[in-house]
N, C-alpha and C. Protein backbone atom coordinates (compact mmCIF):
# COMPACT_ATOMS: atom_id res chain seq x y z
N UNK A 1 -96.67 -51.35 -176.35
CA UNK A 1 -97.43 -51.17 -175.12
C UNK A 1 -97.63 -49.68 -174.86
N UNK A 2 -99.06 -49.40 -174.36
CA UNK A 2 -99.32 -47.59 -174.16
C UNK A 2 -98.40 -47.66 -173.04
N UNK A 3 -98.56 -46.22 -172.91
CA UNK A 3 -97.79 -45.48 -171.44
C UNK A 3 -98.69 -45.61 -170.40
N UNK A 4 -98.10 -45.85 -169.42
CA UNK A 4 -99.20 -45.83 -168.05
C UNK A 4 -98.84 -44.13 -167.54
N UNK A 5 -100.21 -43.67 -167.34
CA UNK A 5 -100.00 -42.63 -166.45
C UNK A 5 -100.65 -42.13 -165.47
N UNK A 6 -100.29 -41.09 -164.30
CA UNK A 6 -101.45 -40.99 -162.92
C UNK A 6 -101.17 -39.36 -162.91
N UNK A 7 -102.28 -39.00 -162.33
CA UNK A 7 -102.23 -37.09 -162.46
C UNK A 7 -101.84 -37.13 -160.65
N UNK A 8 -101.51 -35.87 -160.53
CA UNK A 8 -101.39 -35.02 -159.73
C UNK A 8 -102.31 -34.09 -159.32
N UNK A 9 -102.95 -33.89 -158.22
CA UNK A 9 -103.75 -32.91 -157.95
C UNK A 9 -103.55 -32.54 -156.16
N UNK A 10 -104.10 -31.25 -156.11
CA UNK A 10 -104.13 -30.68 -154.74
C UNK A 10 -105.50 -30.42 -154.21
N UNK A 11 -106.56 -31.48 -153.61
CA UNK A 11 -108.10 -31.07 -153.75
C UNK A 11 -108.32 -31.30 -152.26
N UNK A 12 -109.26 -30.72 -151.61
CA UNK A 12 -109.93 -31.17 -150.04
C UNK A 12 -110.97 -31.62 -150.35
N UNK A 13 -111.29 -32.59 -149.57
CA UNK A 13 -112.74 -32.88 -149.67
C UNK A 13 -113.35 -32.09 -149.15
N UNK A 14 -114.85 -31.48 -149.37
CA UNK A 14 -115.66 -30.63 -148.92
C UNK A 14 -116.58 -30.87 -148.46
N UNK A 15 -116.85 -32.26 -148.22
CA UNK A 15 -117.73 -33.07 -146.88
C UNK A 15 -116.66 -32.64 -145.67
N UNK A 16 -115.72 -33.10 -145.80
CA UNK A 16 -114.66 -33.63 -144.66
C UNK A 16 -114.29 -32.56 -143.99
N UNK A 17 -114.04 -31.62 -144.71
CA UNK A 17 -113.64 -30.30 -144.46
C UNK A 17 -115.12 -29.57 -143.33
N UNK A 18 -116.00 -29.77 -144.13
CA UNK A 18 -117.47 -29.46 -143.51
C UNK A 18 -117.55 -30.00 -142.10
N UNK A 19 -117.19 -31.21 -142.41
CA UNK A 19 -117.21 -32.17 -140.86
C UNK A 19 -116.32 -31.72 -139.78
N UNK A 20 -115.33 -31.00 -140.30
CA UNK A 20 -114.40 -30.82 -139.25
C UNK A 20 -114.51 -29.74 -138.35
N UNK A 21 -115.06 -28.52 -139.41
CA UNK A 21 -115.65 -27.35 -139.22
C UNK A 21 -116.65 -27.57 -138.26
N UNK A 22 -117.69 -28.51 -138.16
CA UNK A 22 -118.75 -28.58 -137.32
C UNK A 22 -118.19 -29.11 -136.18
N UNK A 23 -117.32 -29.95 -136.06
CA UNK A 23 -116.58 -30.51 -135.01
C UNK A 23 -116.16 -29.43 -134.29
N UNK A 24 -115.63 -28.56 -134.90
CA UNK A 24 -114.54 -27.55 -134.17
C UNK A 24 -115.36 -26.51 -133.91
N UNK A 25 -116.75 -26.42 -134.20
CA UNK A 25 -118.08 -25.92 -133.51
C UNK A 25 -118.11 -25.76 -132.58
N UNK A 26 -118.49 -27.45 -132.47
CA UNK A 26 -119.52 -28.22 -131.55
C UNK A 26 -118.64 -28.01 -130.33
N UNK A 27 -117.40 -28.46 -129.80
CA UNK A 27 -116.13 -28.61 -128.90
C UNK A 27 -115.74 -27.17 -128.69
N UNK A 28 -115.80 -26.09 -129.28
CA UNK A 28 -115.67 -24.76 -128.70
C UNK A 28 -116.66 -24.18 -128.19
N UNK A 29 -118.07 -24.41 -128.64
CA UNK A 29 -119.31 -24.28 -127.58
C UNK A 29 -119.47 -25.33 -126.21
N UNK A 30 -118.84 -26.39 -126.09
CA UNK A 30 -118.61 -27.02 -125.19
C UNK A 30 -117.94 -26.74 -124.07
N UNK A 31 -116.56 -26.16 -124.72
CA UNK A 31 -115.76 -26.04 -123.65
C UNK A 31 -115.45 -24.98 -122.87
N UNK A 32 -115.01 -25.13 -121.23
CA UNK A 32 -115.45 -24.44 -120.27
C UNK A 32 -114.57 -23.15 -120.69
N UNK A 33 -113.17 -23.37 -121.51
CA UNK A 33 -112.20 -22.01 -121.17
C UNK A 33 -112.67 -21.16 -122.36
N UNK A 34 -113.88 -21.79 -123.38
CA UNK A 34 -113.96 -20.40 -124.68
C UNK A 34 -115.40 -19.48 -123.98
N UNK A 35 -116.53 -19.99 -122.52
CA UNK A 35 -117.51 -19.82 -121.98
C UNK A 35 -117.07 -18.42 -121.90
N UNK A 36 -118.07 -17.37 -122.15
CA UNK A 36 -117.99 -16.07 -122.36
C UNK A 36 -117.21 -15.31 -123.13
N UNK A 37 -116.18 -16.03 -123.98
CA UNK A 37 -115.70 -15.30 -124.88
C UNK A 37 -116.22 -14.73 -126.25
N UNK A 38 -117.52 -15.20 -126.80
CA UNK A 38 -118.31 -14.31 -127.89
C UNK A 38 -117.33 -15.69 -128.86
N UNK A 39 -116.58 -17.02 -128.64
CA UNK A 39 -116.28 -17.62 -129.43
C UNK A 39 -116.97 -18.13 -130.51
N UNK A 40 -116.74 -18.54 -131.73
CA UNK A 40 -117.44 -18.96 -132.76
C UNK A 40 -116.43 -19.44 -134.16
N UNK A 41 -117.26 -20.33 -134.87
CA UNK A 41 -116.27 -21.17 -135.93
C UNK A 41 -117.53 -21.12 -137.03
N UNK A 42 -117.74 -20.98 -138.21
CA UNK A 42 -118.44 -20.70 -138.98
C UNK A 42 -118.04 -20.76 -140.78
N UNK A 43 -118.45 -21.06 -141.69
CA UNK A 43 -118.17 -20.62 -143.07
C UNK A 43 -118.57 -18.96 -143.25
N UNK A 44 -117.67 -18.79 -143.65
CA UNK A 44 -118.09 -17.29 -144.31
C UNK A 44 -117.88 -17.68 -145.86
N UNK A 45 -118.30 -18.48 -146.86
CA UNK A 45 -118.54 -17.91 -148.33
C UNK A 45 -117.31 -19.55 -148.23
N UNK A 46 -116.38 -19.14 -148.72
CA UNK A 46 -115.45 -20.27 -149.09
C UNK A 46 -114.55 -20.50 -148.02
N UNK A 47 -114.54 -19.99 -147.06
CA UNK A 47 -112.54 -19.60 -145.71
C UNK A 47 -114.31 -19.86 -144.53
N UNK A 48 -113.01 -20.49 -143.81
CA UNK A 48 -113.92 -20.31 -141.98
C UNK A 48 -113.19 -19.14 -141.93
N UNK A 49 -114.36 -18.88 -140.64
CA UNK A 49 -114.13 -17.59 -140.22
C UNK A 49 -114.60 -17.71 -138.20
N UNK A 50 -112.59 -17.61 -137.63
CA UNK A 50 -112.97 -17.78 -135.92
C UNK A 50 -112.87 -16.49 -135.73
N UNK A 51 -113.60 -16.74 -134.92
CA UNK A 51 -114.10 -15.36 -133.80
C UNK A 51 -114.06 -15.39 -132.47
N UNK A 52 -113.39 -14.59 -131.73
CA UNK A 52 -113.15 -14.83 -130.18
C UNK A 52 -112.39 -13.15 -129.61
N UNK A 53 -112.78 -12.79 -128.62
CA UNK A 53 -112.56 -11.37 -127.84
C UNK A 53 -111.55 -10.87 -127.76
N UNK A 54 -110.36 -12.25 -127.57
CA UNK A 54 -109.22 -11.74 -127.48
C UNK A 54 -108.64 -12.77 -128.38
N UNK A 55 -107.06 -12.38 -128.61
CA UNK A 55 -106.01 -12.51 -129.80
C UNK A 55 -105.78 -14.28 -129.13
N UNK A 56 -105.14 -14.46 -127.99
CA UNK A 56 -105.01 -15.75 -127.57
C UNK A 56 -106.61 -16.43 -127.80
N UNK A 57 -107.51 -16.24 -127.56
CA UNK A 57 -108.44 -17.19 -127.81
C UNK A 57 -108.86 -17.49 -129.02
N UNK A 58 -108.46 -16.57 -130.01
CA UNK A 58 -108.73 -17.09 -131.52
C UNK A 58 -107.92 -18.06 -131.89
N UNK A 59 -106.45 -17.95 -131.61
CA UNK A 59 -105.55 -19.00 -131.67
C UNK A 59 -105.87 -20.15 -131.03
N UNK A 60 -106.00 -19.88 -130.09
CA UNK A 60 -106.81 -21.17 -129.75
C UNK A 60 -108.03 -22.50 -130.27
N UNK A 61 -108.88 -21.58 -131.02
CA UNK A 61 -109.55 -21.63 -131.75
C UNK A 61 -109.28 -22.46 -133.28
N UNK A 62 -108.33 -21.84 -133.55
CA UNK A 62 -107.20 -22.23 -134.65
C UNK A 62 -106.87 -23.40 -134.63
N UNK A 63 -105.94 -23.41 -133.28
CA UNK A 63 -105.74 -25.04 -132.75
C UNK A 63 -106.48 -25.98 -132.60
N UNK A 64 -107.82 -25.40 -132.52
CA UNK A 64 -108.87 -26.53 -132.24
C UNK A 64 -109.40 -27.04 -133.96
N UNK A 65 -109.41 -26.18 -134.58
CA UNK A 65 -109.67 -26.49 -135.75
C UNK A 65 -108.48 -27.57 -136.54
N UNK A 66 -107.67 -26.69 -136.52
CA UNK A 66 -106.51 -27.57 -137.04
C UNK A 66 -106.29 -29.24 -136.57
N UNK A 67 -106.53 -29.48 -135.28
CA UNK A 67 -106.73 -30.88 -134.92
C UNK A 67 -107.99 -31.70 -135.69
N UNK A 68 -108.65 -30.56 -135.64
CA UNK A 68 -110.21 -31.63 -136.43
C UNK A 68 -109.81 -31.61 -137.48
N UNK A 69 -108.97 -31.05 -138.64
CA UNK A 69 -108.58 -31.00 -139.99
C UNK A 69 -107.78 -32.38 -140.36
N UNK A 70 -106.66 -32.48 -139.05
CA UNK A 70 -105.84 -33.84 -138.96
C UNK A 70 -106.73 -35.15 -138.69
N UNK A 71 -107.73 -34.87 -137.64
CA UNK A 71 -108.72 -36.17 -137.60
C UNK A 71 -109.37 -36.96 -138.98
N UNK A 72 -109.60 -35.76 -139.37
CA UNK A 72 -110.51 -35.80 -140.52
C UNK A 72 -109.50 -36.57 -141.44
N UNK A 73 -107.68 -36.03 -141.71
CA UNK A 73 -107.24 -36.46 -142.42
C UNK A 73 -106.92 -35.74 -143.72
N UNK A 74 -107.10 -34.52 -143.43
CA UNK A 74 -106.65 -33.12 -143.73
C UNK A 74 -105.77 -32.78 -143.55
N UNK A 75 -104.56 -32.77 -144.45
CA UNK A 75 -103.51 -32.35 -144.27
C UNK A 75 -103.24 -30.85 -143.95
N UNK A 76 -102.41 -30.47 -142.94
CA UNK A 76 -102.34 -28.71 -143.24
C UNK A 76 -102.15 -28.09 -143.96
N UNK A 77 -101.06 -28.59 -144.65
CA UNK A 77 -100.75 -27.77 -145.86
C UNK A 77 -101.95 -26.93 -146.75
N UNK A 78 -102.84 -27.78 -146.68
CA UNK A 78 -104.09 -27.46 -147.44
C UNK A 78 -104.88 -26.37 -146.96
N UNK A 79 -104.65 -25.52 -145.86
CA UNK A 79 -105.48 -24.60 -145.26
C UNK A 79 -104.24 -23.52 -145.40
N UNK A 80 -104.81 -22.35 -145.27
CA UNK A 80 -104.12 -21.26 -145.41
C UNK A 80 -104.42 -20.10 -144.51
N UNK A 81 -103.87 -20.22 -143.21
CA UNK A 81 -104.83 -19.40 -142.43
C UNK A 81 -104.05 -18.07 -142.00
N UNK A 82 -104.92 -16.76 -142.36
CA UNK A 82 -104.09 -15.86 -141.81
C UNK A 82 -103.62 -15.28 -140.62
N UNK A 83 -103.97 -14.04 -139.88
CA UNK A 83 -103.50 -13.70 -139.04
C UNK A 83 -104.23 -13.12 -138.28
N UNK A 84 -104.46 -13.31 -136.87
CA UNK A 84 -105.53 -12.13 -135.98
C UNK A 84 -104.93 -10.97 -136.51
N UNK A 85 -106.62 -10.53 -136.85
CA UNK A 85 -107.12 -9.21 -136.99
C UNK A 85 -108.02 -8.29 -136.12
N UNK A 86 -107.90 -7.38 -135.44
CA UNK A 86 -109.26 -6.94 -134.86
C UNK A 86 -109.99 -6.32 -135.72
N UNK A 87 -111.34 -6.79 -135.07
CA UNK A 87 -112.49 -6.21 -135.76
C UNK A 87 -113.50 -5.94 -134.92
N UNK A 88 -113.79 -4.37 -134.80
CA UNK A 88 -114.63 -4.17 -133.35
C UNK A 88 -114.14 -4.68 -132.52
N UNK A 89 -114.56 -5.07 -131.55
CA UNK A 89 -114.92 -5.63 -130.41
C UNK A 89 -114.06 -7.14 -130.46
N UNK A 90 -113.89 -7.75 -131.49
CA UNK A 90 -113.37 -9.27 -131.11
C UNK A 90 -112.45 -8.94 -132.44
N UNK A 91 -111.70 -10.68 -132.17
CA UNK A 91 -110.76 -10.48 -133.42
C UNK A 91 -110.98 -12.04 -134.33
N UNK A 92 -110.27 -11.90 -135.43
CA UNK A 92 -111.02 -12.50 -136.45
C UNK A 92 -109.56 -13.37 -136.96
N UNK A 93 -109.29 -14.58 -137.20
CA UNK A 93 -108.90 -15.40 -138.18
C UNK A 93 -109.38 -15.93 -139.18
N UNK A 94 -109.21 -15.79 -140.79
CA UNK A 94 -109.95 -16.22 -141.66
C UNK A 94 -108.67 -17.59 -142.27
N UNK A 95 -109.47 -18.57 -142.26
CA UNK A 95 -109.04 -19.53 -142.86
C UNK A 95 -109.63 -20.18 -144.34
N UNK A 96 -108.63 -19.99 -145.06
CA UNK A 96 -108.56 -20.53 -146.68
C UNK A 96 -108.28 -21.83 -146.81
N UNK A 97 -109.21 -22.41 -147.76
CA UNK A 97 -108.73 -24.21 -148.23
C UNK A 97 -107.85 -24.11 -149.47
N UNK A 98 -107.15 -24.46 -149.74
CA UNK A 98 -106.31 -24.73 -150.85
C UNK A 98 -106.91 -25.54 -151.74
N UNK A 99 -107.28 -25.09 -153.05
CA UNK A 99 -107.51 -26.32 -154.03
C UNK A 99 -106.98 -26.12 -155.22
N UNK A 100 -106.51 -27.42 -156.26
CA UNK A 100 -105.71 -26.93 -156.99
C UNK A 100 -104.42 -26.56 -156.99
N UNK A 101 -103.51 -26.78 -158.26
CA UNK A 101 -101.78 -26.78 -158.17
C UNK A 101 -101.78 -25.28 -158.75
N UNK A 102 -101.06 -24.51 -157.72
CA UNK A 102 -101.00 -23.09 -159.08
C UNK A 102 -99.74 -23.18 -160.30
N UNK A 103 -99.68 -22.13 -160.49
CA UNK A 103 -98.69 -22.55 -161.43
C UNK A 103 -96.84 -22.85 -161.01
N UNK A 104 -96.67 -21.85 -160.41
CA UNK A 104 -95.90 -22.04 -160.04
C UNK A 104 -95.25 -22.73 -158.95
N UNK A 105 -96.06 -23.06 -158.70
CA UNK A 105 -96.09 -24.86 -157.52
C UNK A 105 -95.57 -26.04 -158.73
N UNK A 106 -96.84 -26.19 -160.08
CA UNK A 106 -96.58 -27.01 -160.59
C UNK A 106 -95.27 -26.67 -161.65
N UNK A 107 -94.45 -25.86 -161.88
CA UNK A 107 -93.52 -25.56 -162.27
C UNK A 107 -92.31 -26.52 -161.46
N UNK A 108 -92.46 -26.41 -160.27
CA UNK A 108 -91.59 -26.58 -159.43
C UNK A 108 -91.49 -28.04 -159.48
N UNK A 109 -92.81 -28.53 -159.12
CA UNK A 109 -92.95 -30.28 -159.23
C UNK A 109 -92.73 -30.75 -160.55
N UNK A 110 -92.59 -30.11 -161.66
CA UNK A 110 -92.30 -30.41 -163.15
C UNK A 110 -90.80 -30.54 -163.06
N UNK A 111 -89.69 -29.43 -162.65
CA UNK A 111 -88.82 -29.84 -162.52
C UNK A 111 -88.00 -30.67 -161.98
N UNK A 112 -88.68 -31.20 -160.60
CA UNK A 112 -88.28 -32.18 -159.54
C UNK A 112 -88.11 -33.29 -160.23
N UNK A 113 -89.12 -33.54 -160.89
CA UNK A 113 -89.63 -34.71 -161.69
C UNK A 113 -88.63 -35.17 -162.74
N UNK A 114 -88.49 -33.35 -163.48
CA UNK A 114 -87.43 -33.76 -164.84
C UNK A 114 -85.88 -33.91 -163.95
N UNK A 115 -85.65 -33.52 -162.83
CA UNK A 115 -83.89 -33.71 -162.30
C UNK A 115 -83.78 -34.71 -161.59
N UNK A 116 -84.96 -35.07 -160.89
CA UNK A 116 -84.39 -36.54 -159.91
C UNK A 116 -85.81 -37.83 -160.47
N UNK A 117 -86.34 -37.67 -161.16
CA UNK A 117 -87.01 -39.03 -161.52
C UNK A 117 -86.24 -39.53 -162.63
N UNK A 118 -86.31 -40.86 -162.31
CA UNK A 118 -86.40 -41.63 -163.68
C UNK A 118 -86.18 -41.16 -165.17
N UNK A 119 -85.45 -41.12 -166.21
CA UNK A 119 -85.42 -40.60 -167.59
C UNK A 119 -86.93 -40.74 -168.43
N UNK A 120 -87.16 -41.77 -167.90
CA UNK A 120 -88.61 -42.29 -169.08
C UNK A 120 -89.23 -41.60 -168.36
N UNK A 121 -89.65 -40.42 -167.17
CA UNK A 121 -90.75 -40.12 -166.89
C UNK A 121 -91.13 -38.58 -167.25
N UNK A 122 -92.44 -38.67 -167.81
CA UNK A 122 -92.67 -37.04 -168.52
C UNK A 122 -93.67 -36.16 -167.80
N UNK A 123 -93.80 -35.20 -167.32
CA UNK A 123 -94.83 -34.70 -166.74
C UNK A 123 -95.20 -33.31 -167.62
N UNK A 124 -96.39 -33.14 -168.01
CA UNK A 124 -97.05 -32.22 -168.21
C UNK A 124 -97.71 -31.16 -167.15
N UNK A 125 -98.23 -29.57 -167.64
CA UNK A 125 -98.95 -29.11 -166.63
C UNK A 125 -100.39 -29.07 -167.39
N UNK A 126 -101.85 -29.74 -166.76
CA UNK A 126 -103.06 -29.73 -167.49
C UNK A 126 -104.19 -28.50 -166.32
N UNK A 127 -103.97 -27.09 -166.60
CA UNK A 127 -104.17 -26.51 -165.66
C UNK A 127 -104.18 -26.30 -164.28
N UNK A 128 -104.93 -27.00 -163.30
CA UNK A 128 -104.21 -27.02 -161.99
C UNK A 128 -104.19 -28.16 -161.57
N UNK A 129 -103.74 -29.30 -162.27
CA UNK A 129 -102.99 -30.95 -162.04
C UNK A 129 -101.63 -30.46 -163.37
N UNK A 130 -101.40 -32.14 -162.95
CA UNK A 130 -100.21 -32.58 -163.57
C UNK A 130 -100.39 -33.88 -164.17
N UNK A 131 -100.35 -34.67 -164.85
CA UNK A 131 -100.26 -35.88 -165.85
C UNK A 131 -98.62 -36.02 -166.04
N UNK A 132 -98.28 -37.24 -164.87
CA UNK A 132 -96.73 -37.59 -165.75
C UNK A 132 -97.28 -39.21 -166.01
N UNK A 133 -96.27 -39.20 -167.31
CA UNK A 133 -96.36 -40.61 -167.69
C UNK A 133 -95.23 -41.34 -168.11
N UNK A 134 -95.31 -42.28 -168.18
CA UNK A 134 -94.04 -42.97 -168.44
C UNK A 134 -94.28 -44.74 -169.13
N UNK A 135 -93.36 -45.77 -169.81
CA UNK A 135 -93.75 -46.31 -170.15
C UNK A 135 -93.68 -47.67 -168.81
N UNK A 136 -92.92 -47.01 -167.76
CA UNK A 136 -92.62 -48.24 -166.83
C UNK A 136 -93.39 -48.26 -165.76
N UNK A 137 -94.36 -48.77 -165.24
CA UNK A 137 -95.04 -48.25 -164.22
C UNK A 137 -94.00 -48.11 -162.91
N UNK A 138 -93.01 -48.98 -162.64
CA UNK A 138 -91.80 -49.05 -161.39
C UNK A 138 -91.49 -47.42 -161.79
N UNK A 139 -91.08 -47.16 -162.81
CA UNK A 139 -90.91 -45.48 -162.64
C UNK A 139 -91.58 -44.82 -162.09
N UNK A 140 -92.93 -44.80 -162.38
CA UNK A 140 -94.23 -44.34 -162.08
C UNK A 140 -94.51 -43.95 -160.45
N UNK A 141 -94.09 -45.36 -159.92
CA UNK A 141 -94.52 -45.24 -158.63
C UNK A 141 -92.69 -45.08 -157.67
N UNK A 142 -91.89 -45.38 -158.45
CA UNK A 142 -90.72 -44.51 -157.68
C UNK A 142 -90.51 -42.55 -157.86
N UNK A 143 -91.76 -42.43 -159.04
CA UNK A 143 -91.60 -41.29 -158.44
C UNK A 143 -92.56 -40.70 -157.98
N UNK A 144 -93.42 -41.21 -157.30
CA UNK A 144 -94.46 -40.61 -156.42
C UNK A 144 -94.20 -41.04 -154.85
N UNK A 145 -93.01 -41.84 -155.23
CA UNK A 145 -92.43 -41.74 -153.15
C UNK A 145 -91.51 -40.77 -153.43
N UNK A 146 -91.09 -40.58 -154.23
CA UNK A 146 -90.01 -39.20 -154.91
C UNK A 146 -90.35 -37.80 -154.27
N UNK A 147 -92.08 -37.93 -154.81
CA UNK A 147 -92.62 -36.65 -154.49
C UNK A 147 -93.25 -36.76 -153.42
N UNK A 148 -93.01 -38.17 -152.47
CA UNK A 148 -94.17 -37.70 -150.95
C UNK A 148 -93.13 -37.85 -150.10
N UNK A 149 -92.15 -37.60 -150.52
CA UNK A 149 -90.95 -37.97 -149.62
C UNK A 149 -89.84 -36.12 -150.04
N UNK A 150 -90.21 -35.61 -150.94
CA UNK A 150 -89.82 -34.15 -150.86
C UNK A 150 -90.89 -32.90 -149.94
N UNK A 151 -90.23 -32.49 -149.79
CA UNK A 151 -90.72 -30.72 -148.89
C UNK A 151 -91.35 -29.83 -149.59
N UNK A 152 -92.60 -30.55 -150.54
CA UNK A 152 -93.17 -29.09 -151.19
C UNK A 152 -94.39 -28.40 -150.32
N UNK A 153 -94.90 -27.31 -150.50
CA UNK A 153 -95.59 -26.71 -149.81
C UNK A 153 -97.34 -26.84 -149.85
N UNK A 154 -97.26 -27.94 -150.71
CA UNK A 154 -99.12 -28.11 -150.52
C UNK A 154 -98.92 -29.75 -150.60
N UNK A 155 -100.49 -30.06 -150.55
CA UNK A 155 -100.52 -31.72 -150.32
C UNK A 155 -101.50 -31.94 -151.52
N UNK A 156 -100.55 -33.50 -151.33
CA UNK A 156 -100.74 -33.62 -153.11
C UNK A 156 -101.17 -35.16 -153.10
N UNK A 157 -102.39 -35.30 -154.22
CA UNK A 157 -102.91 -36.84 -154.19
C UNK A 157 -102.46 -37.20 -155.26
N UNK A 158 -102.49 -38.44 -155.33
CA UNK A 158 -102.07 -39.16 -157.03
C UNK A 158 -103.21 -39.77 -157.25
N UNK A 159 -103.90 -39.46 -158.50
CA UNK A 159 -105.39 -40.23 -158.84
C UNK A 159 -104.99 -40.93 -160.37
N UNK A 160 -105.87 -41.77 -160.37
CA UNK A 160 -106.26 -42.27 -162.28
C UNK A 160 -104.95 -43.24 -162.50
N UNK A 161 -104.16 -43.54 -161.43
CA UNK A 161 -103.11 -44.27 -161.88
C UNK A 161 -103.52 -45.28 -162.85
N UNK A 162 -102.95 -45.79 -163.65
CA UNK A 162 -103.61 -46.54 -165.38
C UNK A 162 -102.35 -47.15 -166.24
């Protein structure tokens, strides 16, 4: 009998992501407490980019985004957002999407895998996923509550299970 196996990956959707972004638009032009602050939510290239006068209202801003990310079903982990900055006149949070396992993420989940899964289970690194396989599928899927049930620092789908 072949090996069954399912990859690992770290991806956002980029509809969803889009959607949320417009959400977190639409609701900061709406609302009465961002009215005159020069607020704004936008793509700049690949990262949103909030904009607001003062340091508390960008955060704010932040927060508003971050809820539409969870609606959407966007995990946080997946965004990477830095830190008010001023720039001129207003100040700036740039927010990054995460895509992809780097390496040393998937280093980390390689070892998890080889110390607390199952013996029969093997994981490879195939640039920025992972392919573990094994010949038992019960392995398979005890160790992917293995891995959604540990504290790693990005969010992680299991695809192609087979």
């Amino acid at each position: 009998m072949a090996d069954s196996s399912f990859d690992i990956v770290s991806k956002v959707d980029k509809m969803e992501a889009d959607n949320a972004v417009n959400q977190a638009r639409k609701e900061v032009e709406q609302r009465y407490d961002f009215k005159g602050t020069d607020a704004s939510v936008d793509w700049s290239g690949e990262k949103v980019l909030l904009k607001a006068n003062t340091e508390e209202r960008v955060k704010a801003i932040l927060d508003v985004l971050e809820s539409k990310f969870i609606k959407r079903g966007i995990s946080l982990k997946s965004l990477d957002a830095g830190e008010p900055y001023p720039s001129g006149k207003e100040y700036r949070i740039e927010v990054g999407l995460k895509n992809g396992i780097e390496s040393d993420q998937a280093k980390k989940i390689s070892k998890l895998i080889r110390d607390e899964a199952p013996k029969s289970v093997k994981s490879q690194i195939q640039g920025d996923e992972l392919r573990v396989q094994s010949k038992s599928r019960d392995d398979l899927q005890s160790t992917i509550a293995l891995l959604k049930g540990s504290d790693l620092d990005i969010d992680l789908q299991f695809i192609n299970f087979r």
